[in-house]
N, C-alpha and C. Protein backbone atom coordinates (compact mmCIF):
# COMPACT_ATOMS: atom_id res chain seq x y z
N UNK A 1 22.98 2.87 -6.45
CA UNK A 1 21.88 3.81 -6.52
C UNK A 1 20.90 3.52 -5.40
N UNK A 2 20.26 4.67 -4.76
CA UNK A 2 19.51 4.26 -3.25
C UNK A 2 18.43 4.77 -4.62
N UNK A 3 17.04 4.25 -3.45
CA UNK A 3 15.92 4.21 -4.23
C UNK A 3 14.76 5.29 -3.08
N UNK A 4 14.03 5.93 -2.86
CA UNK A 4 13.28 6.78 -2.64
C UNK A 4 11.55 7.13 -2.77
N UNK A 5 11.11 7.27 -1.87
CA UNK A 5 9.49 7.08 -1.84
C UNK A 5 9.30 8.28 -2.42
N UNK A 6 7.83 8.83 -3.90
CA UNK A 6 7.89 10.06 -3.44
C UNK A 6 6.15 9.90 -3.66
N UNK A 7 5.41 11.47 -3.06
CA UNK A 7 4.05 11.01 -3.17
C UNK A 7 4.11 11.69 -4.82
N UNK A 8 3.04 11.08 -5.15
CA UNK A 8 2.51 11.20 -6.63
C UNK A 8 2.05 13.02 -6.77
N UNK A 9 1.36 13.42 -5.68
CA UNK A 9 1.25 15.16 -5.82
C UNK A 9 2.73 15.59 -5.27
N UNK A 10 3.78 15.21 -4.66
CA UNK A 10 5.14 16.06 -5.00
C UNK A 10 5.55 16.20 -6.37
N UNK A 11 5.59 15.61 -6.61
CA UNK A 11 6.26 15.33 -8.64
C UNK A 11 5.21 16.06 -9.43
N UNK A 12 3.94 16.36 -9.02
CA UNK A 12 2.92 17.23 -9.77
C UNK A 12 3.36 18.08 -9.46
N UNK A 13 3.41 18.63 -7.56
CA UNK A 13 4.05 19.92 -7.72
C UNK A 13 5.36 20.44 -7.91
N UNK A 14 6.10 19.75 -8.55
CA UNK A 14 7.51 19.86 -8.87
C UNK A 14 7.43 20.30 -10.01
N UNK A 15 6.48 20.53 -11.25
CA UNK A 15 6.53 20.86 -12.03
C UNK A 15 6.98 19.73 -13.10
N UNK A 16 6.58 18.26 -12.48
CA UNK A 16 7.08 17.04 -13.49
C UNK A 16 5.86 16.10 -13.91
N UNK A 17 4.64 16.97 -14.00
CA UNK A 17 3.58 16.21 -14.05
C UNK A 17 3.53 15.23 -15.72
N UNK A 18 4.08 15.67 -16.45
CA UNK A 18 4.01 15.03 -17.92
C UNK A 18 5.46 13.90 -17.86
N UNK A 19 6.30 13.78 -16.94
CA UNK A 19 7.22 13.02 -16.84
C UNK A 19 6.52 11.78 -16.05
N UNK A 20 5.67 12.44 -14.92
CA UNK A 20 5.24 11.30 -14.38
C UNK A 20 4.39 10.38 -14.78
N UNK A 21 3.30 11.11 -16.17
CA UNK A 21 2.38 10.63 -16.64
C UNK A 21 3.00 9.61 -17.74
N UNK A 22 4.01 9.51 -18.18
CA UNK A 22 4.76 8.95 -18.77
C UNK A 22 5.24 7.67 -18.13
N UNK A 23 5.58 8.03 -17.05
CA UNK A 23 6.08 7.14 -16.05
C UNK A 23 5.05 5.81 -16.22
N UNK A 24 3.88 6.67 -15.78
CA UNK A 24 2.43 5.86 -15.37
C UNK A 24 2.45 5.13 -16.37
N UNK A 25 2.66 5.09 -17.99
CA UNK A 25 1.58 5.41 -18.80
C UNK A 25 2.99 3.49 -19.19
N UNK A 26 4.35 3.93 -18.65
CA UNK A 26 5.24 3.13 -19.08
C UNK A 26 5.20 1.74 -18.15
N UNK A 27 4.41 1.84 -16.73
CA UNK A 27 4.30 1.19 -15.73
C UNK A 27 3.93 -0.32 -16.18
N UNK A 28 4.25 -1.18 -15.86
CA UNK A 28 3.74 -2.75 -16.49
C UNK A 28 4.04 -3.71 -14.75
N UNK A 29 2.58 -4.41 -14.47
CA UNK A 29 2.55 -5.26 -13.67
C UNK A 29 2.07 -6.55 -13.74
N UNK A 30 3.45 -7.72 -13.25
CA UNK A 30 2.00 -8.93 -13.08
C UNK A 30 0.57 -9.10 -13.11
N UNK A 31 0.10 -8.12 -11.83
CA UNK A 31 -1.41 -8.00 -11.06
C UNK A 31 -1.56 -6.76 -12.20
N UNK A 32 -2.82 -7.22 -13.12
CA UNK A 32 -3.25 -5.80 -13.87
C UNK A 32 -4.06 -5.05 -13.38
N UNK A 33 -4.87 -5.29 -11.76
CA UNK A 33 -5.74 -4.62 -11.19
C UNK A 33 -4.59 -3.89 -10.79
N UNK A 34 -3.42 -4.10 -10.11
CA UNK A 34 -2.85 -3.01 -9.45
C UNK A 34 -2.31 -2.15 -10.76
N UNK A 35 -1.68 -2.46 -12.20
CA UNK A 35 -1.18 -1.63 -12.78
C UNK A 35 -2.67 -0.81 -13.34
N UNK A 36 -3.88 -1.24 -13.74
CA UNK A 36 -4.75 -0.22 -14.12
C UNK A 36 -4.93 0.41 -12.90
N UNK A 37 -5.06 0.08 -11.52
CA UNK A 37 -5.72 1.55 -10.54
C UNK A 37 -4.60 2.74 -11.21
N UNK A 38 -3.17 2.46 -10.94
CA UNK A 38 -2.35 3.26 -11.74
C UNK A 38 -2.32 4.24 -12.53
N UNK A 39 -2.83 3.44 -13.33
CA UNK A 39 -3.22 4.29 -14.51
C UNK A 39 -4.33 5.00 -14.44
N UNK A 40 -5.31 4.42 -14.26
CA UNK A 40 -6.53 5.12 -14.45
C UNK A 40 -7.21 5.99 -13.20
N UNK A 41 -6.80 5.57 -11.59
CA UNK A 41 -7.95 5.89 -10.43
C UNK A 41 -6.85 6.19 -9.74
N UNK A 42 -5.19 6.88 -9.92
CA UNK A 42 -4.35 7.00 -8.80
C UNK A 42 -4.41 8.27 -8.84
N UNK A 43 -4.00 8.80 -9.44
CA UNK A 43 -4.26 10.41 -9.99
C UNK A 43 -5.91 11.30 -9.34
N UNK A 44 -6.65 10.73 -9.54
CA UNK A 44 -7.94 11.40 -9.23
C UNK A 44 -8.37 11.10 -8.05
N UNK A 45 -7.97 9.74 -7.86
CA UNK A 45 -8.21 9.62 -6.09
C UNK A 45 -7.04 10.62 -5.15
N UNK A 46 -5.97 10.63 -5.73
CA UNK A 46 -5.26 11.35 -4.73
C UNK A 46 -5.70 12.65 -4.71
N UNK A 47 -6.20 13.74 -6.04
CA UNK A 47 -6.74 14.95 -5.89
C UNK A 47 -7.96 14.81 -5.27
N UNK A 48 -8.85 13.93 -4.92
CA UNK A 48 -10.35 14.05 -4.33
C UNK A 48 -9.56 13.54 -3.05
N UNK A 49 -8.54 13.37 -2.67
CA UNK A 49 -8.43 13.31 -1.11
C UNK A 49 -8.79 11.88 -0.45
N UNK A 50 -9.35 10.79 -1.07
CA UNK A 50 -9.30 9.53 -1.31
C UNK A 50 -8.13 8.65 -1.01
N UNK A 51 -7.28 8.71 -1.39
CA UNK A 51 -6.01 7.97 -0.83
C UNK A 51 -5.23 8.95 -1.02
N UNK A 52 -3.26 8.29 -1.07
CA UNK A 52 -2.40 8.76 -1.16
C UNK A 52 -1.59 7.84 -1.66
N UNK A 53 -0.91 8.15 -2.95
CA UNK A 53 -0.18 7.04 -3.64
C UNK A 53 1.42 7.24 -3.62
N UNK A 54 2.07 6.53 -3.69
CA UNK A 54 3.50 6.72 -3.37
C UNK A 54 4.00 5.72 -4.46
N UNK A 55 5.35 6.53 -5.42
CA UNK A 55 5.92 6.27 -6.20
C UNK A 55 7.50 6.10 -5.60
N UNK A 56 7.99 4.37 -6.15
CA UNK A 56 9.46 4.26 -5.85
C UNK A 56 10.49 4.61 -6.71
N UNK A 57 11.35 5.50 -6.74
CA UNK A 57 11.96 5.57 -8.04
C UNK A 57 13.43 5.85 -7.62
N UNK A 58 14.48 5.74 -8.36
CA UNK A 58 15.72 5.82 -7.77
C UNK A 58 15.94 7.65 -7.54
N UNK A 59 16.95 7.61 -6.65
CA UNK A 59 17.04 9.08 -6.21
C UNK A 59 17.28 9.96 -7.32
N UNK A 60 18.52 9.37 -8.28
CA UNK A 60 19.09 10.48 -9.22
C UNK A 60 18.04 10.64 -10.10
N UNK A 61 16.99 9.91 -10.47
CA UNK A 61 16.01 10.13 -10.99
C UNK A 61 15.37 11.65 -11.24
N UNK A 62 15.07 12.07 -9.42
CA UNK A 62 14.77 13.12 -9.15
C UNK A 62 15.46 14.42 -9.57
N UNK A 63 16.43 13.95 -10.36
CA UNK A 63 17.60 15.21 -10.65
C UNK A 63 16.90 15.57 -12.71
N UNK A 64 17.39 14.30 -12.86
CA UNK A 64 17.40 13.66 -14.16
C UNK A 64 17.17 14.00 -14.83
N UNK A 65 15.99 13.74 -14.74
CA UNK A 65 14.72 14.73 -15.28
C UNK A 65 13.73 13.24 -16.79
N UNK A 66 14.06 12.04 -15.87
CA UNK A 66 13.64 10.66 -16.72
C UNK A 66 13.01 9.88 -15.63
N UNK A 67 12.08 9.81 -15.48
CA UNK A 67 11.54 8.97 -14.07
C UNK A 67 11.07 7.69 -14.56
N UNK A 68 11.27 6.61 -13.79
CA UNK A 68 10.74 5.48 -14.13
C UNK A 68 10.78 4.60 -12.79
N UNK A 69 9.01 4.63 -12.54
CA UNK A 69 8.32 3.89 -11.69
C UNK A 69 9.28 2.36 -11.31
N UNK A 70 10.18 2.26 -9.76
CA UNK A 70 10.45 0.78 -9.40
C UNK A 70 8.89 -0.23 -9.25
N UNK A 71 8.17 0.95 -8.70
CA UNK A 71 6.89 0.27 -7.26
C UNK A 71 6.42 1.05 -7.40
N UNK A 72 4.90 0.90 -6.73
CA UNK A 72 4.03 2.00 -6.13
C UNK A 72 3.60 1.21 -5.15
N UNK A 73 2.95 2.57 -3.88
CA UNK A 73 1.93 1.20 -3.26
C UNK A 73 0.92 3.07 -3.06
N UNK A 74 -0.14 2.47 -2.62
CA UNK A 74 -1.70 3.40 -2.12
C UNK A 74 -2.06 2.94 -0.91
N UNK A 75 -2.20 4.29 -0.06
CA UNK A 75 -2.55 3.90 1.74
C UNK A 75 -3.61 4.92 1.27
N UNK A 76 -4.92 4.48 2.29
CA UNK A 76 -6.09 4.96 2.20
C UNK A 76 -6.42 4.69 3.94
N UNK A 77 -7.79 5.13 4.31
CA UNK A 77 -8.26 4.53 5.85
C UNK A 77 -9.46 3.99 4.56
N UNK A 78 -9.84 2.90 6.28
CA UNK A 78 -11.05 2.05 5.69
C UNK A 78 -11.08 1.88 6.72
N UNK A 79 -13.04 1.05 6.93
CA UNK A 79 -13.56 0.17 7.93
C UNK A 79 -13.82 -0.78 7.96
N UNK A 80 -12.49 -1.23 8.96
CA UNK A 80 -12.79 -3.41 8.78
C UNK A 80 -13.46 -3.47 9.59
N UNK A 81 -14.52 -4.50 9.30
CA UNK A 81 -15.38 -5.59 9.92
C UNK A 81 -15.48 -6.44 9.91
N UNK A 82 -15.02 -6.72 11.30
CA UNK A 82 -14.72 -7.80 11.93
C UNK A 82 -15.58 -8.39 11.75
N UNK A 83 -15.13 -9.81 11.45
CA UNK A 83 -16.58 -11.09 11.02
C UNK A 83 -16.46 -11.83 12.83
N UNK A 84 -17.33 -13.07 12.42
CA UNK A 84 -17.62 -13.61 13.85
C UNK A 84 -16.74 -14.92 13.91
N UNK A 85 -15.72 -14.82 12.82
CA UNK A 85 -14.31 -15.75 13.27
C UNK A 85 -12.92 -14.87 13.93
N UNK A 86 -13.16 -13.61 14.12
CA UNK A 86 -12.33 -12.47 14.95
C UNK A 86 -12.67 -12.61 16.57
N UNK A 87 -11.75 -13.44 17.39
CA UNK A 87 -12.00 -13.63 18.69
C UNK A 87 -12.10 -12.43 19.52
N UNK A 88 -12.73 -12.21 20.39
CA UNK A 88 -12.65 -11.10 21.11
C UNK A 88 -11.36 -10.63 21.41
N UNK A 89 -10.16 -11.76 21.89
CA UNK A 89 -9.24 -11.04 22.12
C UNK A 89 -8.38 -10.03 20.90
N UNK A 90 -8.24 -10.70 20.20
CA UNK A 90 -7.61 -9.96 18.71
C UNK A 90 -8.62 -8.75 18.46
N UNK A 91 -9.90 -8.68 18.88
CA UNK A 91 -10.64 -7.78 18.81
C UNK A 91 -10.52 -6.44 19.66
N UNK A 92 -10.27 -6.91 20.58
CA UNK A 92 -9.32 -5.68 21.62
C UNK A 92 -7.93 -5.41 21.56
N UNK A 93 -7.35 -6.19 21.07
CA UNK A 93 -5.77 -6.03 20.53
C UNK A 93 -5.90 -5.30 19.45
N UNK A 94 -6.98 -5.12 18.38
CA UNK A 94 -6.79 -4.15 17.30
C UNK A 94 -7.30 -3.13 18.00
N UNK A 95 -8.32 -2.81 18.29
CA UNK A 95 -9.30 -1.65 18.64
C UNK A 95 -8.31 -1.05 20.18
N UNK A 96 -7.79 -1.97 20.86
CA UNK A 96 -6.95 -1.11 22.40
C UNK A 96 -7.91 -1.09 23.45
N UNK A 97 -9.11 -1.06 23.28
CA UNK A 97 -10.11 -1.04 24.31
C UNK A 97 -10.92 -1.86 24.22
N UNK A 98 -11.89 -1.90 23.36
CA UNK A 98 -13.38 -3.02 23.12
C UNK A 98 -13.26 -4.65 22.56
N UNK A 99 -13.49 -5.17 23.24
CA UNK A 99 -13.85 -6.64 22.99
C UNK A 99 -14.62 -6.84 22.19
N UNK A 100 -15.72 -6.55 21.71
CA UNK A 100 -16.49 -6.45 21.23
C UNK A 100 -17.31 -5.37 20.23
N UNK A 101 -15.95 -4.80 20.05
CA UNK A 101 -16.46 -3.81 18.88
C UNK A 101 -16.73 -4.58 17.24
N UNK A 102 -17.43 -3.98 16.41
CA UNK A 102 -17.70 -4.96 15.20
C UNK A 102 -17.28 -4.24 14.25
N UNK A 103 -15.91 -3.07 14.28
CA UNK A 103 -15.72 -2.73 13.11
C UNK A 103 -14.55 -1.85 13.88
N UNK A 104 -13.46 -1.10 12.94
CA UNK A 104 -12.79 -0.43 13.55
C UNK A 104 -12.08 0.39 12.02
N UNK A 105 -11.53 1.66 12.54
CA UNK A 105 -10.71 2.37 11.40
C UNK A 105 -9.75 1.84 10.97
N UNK A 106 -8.77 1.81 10.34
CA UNK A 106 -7.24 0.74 9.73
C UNK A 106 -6.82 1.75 8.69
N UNK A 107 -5.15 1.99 8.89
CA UNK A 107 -4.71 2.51 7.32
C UNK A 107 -4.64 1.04 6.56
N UNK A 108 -5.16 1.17 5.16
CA UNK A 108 -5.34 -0.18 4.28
C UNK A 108 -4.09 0.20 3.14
N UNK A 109 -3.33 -0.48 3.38
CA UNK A 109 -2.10 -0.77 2.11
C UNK A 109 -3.09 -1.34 0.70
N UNK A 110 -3.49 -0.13 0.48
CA UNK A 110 -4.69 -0.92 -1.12
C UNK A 110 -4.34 -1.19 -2.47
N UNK A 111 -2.76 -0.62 -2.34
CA UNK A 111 -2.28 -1.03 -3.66
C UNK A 111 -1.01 -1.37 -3.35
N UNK A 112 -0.17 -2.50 -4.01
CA UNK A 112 1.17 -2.39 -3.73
C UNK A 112 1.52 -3.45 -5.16
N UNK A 113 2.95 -2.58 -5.91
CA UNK A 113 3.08 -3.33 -7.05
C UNK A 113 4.34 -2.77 -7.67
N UNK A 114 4.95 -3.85 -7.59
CA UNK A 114 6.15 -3.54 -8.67
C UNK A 114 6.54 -3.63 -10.20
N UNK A 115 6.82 -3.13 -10.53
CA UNK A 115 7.10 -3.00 -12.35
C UNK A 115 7.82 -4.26 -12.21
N UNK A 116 7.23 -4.83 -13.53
CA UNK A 116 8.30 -6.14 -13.82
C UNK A 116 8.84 -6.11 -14.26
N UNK A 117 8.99 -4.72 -15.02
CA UNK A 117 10.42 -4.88 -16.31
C UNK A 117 11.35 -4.41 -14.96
N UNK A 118 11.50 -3.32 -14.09
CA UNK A 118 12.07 -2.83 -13.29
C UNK A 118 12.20 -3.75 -11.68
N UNK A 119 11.57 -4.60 -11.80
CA UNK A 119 11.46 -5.46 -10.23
C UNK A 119 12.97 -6.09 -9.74
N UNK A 120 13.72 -5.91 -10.58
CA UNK A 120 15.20 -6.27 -10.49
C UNK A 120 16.05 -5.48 -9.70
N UNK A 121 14.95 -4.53 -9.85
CA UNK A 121 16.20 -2.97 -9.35
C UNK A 121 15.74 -2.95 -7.33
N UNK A 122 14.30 -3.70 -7.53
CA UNK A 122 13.88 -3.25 -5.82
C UNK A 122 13.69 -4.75 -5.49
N UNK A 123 13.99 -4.84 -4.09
CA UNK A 123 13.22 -6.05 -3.59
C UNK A 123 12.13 -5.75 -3.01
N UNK A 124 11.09 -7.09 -2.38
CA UNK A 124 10.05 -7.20 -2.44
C UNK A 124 10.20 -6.47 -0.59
N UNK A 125 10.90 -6.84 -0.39
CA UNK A 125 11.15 -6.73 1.51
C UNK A 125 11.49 -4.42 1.43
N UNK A 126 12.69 -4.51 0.50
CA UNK A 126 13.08 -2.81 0.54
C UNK A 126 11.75 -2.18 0.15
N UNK A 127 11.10 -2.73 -0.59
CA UNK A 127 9.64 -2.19 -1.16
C UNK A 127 8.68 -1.79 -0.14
N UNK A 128 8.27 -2.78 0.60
CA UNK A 128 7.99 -3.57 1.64
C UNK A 128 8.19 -2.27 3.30
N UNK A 129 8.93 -2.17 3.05
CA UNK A 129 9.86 -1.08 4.07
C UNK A 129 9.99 0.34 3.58
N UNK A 130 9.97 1.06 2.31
CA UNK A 130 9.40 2.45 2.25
C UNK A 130 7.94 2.29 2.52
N UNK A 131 7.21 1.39 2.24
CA UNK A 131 5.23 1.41 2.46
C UNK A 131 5.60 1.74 3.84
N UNK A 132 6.33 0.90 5.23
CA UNK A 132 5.87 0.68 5.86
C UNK A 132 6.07 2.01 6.92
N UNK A 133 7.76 2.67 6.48
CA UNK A 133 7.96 3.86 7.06
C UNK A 133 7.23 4.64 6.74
N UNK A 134 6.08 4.95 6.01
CA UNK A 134 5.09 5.72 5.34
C UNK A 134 3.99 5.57 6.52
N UNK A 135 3.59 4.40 6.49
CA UNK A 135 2.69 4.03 7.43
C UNK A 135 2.78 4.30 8.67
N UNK A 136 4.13 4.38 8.91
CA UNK A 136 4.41 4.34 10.87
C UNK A 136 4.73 6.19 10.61
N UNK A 137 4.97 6.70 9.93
CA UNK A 137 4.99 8.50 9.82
C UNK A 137 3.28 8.75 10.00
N UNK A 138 2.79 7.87 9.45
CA UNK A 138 1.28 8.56 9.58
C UNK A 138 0.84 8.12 10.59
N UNK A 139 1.05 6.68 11.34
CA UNK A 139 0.57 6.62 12.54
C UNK A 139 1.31 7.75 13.66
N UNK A 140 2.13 7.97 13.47
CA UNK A 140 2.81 9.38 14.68
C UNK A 140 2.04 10.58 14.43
N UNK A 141 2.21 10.91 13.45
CA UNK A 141 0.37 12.08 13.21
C UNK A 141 -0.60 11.64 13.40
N UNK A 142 -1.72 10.43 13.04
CA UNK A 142 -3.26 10.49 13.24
C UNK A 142 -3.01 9.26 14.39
N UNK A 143 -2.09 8.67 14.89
CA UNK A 143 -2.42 7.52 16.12
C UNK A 143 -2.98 6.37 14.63
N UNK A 144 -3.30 5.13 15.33
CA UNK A 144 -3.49 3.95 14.54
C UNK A 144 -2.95 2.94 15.23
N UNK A 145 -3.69 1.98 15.18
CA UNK A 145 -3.18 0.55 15.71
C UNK A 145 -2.52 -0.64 15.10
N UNK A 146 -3.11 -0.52 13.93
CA UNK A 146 -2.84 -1.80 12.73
C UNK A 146 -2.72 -0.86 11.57
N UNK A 147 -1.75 -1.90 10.80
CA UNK A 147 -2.06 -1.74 9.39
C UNK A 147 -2.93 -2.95 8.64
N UNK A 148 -3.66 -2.61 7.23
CA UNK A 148 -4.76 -4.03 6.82
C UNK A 148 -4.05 -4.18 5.93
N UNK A 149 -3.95 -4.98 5.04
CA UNK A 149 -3.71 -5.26 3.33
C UNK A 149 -4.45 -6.30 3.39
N UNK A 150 -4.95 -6.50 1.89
CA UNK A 150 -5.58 -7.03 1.13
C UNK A 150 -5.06 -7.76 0.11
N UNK A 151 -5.20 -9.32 0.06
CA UNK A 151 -4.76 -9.78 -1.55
C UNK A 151 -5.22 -11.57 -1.53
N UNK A 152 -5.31 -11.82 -2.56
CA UNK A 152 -5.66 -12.88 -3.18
C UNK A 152 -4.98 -13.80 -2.69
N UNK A 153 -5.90 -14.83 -2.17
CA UNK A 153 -5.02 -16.19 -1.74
C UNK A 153 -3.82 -16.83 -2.57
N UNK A 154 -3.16 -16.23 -3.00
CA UNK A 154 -2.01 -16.68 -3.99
C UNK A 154 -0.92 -17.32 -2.76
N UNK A 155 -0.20 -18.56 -2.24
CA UNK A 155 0.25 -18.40 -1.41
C UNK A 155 1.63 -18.05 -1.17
N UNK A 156 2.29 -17.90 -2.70
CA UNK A 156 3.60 -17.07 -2.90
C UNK A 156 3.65 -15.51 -2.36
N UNK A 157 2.32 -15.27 -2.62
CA UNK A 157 2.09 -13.82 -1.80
C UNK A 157 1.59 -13.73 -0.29
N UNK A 158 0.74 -14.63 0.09
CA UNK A 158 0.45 -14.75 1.81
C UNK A 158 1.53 -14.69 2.22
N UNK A 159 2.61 -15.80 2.04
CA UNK A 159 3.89 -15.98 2.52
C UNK A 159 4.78 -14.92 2.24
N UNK A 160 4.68 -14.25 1.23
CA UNK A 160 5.84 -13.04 1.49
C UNK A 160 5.12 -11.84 2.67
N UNK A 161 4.04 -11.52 2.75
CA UNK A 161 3.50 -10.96 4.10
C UNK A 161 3.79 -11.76 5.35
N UNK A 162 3.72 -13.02 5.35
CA UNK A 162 3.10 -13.06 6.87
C UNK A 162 4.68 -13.40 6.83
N UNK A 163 5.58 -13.42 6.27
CA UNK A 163 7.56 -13.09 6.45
C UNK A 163 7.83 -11.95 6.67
N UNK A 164 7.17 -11.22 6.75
CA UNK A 164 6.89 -9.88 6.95
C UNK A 164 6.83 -9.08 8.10
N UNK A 165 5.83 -9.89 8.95
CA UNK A 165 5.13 -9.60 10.35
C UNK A 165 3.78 -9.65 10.04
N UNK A 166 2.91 -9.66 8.80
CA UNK A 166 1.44 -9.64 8.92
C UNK A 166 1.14 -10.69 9.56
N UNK A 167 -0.37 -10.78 10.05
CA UNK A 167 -0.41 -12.15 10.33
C UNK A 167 -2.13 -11.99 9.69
N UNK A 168 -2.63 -13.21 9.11
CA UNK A 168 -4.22 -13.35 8.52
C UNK A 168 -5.00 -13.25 9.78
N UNK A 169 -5.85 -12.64 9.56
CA UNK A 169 -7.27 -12.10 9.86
C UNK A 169 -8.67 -12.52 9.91
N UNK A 170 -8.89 -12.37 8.58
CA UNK A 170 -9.95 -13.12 8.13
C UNK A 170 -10.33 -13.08 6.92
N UNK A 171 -11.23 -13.49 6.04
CA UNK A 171 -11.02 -13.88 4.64
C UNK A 171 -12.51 -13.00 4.27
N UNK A 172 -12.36 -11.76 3.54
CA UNK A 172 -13.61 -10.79 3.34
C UNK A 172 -14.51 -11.50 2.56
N UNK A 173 -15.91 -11.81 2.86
CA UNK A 173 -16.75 -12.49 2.14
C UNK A 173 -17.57 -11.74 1.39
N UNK A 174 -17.37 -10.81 0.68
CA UNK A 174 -17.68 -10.25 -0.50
C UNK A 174 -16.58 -10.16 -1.43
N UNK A 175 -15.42 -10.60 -1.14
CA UNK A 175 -14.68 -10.84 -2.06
C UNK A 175 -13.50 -11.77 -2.24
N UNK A 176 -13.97 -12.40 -1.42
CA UNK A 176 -12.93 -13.50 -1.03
C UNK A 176 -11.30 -12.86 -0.71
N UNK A 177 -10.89 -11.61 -0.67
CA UNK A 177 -9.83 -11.45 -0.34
C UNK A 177 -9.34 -11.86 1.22
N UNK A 178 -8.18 -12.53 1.07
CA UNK A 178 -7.64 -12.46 2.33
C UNK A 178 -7.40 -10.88 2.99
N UNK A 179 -7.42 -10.93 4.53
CA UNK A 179 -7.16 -9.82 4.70
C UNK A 179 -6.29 -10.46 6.05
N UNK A 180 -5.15 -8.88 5.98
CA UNK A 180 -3.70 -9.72 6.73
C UNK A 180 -3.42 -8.33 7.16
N UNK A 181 -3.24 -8.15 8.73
CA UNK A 181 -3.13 -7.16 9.63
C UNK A 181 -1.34 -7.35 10.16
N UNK A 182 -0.73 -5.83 10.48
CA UNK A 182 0.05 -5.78 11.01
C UNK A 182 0.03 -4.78 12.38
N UNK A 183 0.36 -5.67 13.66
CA UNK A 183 0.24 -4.29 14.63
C UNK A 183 1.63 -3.25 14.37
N UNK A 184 1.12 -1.83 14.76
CA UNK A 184 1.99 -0.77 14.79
C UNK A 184 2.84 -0.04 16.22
């Protein structure tokens, strides 16, 4: 069975909105911040134009007419700011021009999470790789330099990013999240 990105408003407009809410409603994650945005702020942020959430689910699924969430992840833009441990050069390597700029646009990978009853069915890397073809489709429409993500010094999780290609950044001091950039 191949597995398949879809956005969360295709399956609304498919006429499968009570299948998906089901989906949601069946979703279970390690990280409960990522399974409540899910539930509660994925749906309304994507209609206010706020992010864009993307559901993994196997293809025949789409036939089926039984959906059940592998993954999700949420790409949004945001503005990183750069703290004063961001060397100038990495500072012009994100931005392309300014040395010294103190902030710049970024698509932010703001949610990413796999079902644990279902995490068997996807790996963390195939997961990993629909976000990222998502990401590099939108950088060919709006341009972009980096991608950001965000997550908790856990280092089972640093290390599955920076195996990845991310590499750390800098550590956001309002919330202690690490933050871990990939160039595009």
């Amino acid at each position: 069975m191949a597995n398949i990105s879809k956005k969360i408003s295709e399956i609304i407009a498919d006429n499968r909105g009570e299948e998906l809410l089901a989906a949601i409603a069946n979703f279970s994650c390690k990280d409960k911040d990522v399974e409540r945005f899910l539930k509660t702020k994925a749906l309304e942020s994507d209609k206010r134009n706020k992010s864009r959430t993307y559901i993994v689910i196997e293809d025949e699924q789409v036939e089926n007419g039984k959906l059940e969430i592998l993954a999700y992840f949420t790409l949004m833009f945001k503005v990183l700011y750069l703290g004063d441990s961001v060397s100038k050069s990495v500072r012009k390597a994100i931005d392309g021009f300014n040395k010294d700029v103190p902030a710049v646009a970024v698509l932010l990978i703001g949610q990413f999470g796999k079902d644990e009853n279902a995490a068997r069915d996807i790996s963390g890397e195939v997961f990993l790789k629909f976000c990222l073809s998502v990401v590099r489709e939108i950088r060919e429409l709006a341009g972009g330099r980096v991608v950001l993500l965000e997550c908790l010094p856990i280092p089972q999780v640093v290390d599955f990013y920076e195996r990845s290609g991310f590499t750390y950044l800098q550590t956001d001091p309002r919330d202690k999240y690490r933050q871990l950039i990939l160039p595009l």
